[in-house]
PDB file of N, CA and C in Angstrom:
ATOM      1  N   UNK A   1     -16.000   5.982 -12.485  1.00  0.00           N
ATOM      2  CA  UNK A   1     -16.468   4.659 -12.827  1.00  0.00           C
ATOM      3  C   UNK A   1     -15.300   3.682 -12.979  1.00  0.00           C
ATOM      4  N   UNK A   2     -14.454   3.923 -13.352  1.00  0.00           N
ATOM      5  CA  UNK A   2     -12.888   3.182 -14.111  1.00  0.00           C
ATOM      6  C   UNK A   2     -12.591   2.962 -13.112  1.00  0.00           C
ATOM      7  N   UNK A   3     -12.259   3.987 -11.955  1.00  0.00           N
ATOM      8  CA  UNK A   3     -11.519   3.536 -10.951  1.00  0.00           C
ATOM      9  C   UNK A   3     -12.436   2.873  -9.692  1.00  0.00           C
ATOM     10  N   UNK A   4     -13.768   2.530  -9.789  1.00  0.00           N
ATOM     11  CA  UNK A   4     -14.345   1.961  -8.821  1.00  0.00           C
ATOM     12  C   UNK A   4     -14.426   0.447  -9.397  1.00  0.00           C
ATOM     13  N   UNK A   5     -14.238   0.223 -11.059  1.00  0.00           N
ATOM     14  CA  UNK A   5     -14.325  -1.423 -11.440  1.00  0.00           C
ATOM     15  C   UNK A   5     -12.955  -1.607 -11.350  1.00  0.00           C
ATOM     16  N   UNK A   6     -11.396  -1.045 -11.288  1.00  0.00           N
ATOM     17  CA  UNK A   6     -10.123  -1.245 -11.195  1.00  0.00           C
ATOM     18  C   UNK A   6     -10.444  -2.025  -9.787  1.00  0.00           C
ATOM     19  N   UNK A   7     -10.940  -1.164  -8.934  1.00  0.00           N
ATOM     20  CA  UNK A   7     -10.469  -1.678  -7.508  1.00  0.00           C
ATOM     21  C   UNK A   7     -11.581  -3.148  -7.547  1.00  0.00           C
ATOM     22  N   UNK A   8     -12.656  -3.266  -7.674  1.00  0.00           N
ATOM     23  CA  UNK A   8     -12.811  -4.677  -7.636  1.00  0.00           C
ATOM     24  C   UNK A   8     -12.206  -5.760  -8.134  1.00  0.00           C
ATOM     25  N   UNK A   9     -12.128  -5.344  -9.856  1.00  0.00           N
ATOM     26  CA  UNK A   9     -11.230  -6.236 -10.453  1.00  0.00           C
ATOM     27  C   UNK A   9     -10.210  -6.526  -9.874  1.00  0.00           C
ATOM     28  N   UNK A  10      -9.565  -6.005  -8.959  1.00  0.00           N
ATOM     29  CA  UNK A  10      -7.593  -6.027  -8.848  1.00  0.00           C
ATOM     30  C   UNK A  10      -8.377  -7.107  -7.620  1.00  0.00           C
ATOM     31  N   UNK A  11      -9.034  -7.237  -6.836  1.00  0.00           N
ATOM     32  CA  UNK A  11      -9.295  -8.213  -5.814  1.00  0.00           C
ATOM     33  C   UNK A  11      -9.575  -9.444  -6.519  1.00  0.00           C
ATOM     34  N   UNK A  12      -9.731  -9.429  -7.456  1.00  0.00           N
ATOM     35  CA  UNK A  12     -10.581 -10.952  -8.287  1.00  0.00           C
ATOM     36  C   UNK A  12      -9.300 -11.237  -8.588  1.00  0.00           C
ATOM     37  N   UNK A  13      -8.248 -11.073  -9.485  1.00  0.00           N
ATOM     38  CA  UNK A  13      -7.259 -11.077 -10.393  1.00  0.00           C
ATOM     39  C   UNK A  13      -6.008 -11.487  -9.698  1.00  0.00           C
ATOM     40  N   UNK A  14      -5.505 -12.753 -10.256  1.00  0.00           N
ATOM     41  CA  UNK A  14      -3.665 -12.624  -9.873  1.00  0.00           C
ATOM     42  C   UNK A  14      -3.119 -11.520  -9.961  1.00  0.00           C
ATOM     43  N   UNK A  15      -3.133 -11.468 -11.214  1.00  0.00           N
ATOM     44  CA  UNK A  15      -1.601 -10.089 -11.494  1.00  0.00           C
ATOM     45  C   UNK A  15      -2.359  -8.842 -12.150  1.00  0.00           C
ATOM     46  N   UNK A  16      -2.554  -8.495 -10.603  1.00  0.00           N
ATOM     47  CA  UNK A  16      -3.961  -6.597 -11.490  1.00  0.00           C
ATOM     48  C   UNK A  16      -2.774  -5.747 -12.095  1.00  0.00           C
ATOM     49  N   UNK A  17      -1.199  -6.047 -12.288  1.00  0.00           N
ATOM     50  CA  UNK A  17      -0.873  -5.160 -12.843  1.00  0.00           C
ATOM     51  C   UNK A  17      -1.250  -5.489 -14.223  1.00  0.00           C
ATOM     52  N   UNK A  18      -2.014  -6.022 -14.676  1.00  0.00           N
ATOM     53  CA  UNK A  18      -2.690  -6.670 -16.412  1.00  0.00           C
ATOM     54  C   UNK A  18      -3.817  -6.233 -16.569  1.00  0.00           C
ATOM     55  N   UNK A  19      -4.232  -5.100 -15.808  1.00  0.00           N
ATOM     56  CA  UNK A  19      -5.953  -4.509 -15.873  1.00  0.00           C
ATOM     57  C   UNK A  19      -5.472  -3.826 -16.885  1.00  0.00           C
ATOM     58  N   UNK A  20      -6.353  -3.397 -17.408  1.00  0.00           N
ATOM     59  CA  UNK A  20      -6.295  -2.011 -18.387  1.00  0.00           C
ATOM     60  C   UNK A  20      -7.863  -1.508 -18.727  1.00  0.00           C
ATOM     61  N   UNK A  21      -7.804  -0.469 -18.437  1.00  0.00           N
ATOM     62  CA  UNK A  21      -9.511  -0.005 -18.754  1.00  0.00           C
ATOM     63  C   UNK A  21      -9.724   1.095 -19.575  1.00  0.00           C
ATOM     64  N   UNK A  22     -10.031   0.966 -20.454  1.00  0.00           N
ATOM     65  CA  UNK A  22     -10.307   1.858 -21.520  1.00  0.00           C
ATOM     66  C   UNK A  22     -11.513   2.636 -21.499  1.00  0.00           C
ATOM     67  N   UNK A  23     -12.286   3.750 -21.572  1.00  0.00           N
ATOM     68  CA  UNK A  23     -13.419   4.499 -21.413  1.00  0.00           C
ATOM     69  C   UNK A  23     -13.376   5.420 -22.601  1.00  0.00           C
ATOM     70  N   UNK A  24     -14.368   4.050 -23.748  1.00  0.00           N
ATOM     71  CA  UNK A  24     -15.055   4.750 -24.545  1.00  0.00           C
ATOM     72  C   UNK A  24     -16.005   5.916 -24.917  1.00  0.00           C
ATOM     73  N   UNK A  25     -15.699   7.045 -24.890  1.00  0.00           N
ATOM     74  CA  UNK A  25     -16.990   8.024 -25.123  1.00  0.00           C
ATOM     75  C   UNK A  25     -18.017   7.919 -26.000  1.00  0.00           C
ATOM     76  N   UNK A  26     -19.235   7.651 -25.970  1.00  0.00           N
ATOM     77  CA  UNK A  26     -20.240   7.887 -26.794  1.00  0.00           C
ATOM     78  C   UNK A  26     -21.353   8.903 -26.906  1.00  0.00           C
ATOM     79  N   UNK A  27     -22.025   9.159 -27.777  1.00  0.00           N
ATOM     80  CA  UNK A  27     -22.905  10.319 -27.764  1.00  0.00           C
ATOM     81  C   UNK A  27     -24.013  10.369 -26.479  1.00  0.00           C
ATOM     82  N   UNK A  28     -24.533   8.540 -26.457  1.00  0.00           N
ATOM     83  CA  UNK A  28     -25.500   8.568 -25.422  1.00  0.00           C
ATOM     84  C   UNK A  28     -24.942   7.639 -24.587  1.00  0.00           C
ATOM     85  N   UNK A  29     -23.644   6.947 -24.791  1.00  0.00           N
ATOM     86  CA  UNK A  29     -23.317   5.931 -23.615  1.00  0.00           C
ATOM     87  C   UNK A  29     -22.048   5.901 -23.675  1.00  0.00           C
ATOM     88  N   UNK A  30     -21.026   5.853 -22.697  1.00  0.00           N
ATOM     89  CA  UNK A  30     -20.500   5.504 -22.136  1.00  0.00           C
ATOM     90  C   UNK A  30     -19.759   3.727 -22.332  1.00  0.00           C
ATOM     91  N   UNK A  31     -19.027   3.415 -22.982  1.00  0.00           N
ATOM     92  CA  UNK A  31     -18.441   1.307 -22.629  1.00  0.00           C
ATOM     93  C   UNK A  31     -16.551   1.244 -22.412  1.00  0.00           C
ATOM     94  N   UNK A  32     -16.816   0.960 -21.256  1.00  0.00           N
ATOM     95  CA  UNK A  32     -15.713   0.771 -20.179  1.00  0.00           C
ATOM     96  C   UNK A  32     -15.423  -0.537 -20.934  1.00  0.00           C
ATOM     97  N   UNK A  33     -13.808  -0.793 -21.613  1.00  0.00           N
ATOM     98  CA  UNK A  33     -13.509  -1.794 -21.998  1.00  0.00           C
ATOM     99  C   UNK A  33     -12.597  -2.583 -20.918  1.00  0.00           C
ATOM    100  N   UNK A  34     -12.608  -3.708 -20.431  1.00  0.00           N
ATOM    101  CA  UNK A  34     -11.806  -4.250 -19.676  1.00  0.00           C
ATOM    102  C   UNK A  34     -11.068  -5.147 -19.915  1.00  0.00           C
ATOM    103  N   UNK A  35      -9.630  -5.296 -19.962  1.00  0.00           N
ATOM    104  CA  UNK A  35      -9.168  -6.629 -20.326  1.00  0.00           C
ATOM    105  C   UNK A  35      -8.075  -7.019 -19.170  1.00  0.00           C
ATOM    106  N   UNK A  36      -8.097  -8.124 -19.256  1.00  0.00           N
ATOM    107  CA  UNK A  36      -7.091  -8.679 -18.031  1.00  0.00           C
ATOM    108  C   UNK A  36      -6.153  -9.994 -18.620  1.00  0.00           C
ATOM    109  N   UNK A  37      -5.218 -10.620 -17.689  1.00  0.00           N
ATOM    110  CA  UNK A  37      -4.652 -11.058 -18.232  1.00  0.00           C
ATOM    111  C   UNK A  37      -4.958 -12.122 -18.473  1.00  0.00           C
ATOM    112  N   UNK A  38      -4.515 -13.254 -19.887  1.00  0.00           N
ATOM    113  CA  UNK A  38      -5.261 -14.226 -20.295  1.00  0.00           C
ATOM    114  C   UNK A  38      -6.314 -15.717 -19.332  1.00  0.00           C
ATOM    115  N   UNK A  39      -4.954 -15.370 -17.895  1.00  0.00           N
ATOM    116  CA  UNK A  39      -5.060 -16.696 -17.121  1.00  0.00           C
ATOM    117  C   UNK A  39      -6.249 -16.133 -15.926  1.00  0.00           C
ATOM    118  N   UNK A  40      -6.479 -14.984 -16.108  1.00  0.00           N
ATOM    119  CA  UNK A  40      -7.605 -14.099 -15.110  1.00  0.00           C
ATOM    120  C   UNK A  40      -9.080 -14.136 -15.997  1.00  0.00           C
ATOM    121  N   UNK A  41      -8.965 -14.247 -17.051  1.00  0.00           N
ATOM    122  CA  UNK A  41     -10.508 -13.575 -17.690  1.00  0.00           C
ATOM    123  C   UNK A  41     -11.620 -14.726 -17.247  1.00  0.00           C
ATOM    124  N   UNK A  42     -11.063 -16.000 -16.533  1.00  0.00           N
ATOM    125  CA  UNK A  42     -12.626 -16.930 -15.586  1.00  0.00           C
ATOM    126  C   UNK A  42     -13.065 -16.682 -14.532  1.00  0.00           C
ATOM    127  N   UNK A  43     -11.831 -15.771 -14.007  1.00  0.00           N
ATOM    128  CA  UNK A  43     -11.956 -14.865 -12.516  1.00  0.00           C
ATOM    129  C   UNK A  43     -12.862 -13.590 -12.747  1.00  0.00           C
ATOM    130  N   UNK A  44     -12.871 -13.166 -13.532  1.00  0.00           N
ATOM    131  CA  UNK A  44     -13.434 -11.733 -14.122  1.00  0.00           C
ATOM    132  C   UNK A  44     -15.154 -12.303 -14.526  1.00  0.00           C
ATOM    133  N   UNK A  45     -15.311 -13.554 -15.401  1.00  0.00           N
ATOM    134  CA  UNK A  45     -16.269 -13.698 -15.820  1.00  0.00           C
ATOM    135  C   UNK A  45     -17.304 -14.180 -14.678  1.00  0.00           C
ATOM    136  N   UNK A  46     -16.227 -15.083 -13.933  1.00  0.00           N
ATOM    137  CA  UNK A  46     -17.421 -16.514 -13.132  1.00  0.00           C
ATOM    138  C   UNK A  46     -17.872 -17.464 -13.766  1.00  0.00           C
ATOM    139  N   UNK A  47     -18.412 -18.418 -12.690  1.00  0.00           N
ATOM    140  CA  UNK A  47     -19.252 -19.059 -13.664  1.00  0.00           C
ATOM    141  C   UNK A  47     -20.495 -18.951 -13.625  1.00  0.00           C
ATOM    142  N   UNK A  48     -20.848 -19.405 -15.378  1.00  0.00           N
ATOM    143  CA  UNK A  48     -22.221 -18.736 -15.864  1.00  0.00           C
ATOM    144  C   UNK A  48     -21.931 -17.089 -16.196  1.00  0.00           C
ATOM    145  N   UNK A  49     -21.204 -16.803 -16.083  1.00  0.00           N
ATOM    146  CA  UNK A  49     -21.387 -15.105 -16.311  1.00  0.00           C
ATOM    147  C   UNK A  49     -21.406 -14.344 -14.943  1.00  0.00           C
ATOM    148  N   UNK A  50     -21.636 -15.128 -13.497  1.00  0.00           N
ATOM    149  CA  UNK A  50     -22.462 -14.310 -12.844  1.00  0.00           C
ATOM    150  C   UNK A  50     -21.548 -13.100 -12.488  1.00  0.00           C
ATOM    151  N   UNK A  51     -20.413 -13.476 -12.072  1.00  0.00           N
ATOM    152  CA  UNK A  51     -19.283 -12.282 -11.346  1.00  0.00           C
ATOM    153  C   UNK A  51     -19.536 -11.096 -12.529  1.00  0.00           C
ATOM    154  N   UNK A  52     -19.696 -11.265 -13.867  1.00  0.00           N
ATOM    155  CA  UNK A  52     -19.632  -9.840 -14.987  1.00  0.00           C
ATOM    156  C   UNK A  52     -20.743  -9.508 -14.628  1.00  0.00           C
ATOM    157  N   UNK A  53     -21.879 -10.514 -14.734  1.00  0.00           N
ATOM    158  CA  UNK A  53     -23.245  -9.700 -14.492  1.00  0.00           C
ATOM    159  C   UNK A  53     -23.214  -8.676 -13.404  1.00  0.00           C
ATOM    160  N   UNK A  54     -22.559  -9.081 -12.170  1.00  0.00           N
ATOM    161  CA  UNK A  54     -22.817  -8.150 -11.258  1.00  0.00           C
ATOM    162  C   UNK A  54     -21.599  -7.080 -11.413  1.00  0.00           C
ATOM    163  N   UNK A  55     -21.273  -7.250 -12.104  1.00  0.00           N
ATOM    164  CA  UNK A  55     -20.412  -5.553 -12.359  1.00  0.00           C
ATOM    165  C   UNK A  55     -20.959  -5.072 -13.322  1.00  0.00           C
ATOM    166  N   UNK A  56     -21.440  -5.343 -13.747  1.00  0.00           N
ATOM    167  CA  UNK A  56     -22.271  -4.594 -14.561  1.00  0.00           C
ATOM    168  C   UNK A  56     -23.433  -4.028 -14.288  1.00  0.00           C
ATOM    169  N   UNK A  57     -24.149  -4.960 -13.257  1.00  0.00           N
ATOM    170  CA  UNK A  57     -25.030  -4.240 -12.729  1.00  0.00           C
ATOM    171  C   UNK A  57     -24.926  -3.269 -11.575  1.00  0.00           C
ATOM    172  N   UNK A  58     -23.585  -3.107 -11.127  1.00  0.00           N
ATOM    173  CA  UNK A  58     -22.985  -2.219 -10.380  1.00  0.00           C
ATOM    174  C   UNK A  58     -22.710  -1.123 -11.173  1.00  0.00           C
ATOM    175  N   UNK A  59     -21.915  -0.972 -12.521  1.00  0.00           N
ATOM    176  CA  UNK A  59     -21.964  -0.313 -12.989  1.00  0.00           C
ATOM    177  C   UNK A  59     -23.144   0.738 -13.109  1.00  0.00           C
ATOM    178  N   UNK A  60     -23.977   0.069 -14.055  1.00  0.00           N
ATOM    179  CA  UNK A  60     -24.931   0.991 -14.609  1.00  0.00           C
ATOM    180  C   UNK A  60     -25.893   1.453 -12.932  1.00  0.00           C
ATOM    181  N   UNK A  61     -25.696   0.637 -11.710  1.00  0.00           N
ATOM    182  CA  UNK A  61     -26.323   1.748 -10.918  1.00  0.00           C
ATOM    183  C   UNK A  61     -25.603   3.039 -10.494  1.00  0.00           C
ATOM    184  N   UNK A  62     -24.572   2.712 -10.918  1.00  0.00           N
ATOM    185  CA  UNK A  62     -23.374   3.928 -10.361  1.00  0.00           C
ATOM    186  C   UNK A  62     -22.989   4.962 -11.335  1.00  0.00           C
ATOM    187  N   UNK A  63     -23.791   4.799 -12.748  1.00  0.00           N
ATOM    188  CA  UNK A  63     -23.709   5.868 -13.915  1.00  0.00           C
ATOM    189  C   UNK A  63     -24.874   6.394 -14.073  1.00  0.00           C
ATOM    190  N   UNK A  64     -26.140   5.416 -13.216  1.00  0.00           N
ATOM    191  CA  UNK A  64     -27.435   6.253 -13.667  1.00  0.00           C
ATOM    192  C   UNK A  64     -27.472   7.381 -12.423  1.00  0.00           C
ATOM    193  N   UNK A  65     -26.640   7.221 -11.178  1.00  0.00           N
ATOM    194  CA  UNK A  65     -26.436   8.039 -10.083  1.00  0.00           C
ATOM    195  C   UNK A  65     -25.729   9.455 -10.564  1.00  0.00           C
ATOM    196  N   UNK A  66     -24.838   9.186 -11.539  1.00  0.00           N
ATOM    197  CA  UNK A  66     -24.299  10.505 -12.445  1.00  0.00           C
ATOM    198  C   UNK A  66     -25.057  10.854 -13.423  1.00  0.00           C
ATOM    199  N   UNK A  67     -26.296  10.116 -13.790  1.00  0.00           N
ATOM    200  CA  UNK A  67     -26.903  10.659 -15.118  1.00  0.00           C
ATOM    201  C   UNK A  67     -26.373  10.142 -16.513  1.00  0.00           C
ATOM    202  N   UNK A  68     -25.718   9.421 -16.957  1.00  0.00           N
ATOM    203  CA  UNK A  68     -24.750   9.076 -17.211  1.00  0.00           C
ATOM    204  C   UNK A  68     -25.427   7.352 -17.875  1.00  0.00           C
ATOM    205  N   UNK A  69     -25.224   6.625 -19.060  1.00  0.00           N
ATOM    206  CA  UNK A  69     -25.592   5.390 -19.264  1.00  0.00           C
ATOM    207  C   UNK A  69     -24.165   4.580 -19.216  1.00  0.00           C
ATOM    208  N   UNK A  70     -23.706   3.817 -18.822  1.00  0.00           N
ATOM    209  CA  UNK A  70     -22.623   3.148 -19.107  1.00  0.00           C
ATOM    210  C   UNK A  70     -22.440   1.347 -18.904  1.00  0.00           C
ATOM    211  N   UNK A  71     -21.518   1.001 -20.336  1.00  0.00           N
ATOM    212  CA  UNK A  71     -21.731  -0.712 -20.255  1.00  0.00           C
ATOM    213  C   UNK A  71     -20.298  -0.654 -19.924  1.00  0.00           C
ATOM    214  N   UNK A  72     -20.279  -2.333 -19.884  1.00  0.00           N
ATOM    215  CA  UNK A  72     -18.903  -2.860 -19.646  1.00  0.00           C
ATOM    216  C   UNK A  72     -18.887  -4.138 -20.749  1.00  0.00           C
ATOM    217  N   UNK A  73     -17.733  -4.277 -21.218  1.00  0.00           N
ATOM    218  CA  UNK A  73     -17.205  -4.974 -22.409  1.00  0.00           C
ATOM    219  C   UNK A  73     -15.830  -5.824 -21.492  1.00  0.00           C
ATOM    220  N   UNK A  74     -15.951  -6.781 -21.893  1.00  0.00           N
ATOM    221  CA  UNK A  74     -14.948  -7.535 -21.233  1.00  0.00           C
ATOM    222  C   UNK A  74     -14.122  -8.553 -22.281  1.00  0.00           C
ATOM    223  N   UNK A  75     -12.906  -7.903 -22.444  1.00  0.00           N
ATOM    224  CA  UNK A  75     -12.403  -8.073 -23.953  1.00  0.00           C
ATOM    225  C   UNK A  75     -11.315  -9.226 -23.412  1.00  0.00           C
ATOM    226  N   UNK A  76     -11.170 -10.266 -24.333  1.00  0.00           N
ATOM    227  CA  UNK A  76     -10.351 -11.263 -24.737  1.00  0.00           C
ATOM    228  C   UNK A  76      -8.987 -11.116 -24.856  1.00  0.00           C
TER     229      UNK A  76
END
């Protein structure tokens, strides 16, 4: 999962060496923390949200394919 939102993110992003993805374990889910660098996080979001929405909704089709629940957190 980490490494299939790295590789999109690094296409959105100036400087993908500022990704960092963290993969929280939980009992029933899974939250992929993402942070990037300060001057990237409107590139990451979009506008309105839409660019996160759709990784996210990429996500969770690509964790319910593993069985698997997983969010994405897109940290400041």
């Amino acid at each position: 999962m980490d490494q299939m939102l790295k590789y999109i993110v690094t296409s959105l992003v100036d400087d993908p060496e500022s990704i960092q993805i963290r993969d929280v374990e939980g009992k029933d889910s899974n939250i992929l923390e993402l942070s990037v660098n300060e001057k990237d996080i409107g590139k990451v979001i979009g506008k309105g949200g839409r660019i996160a929405k759709a990784l996210r909704v990429l996500l969770q089709a690509a964790s319910i394919k593993q069985g698997k629940n997983t969010q994405l957190e897109i940290l400041d």
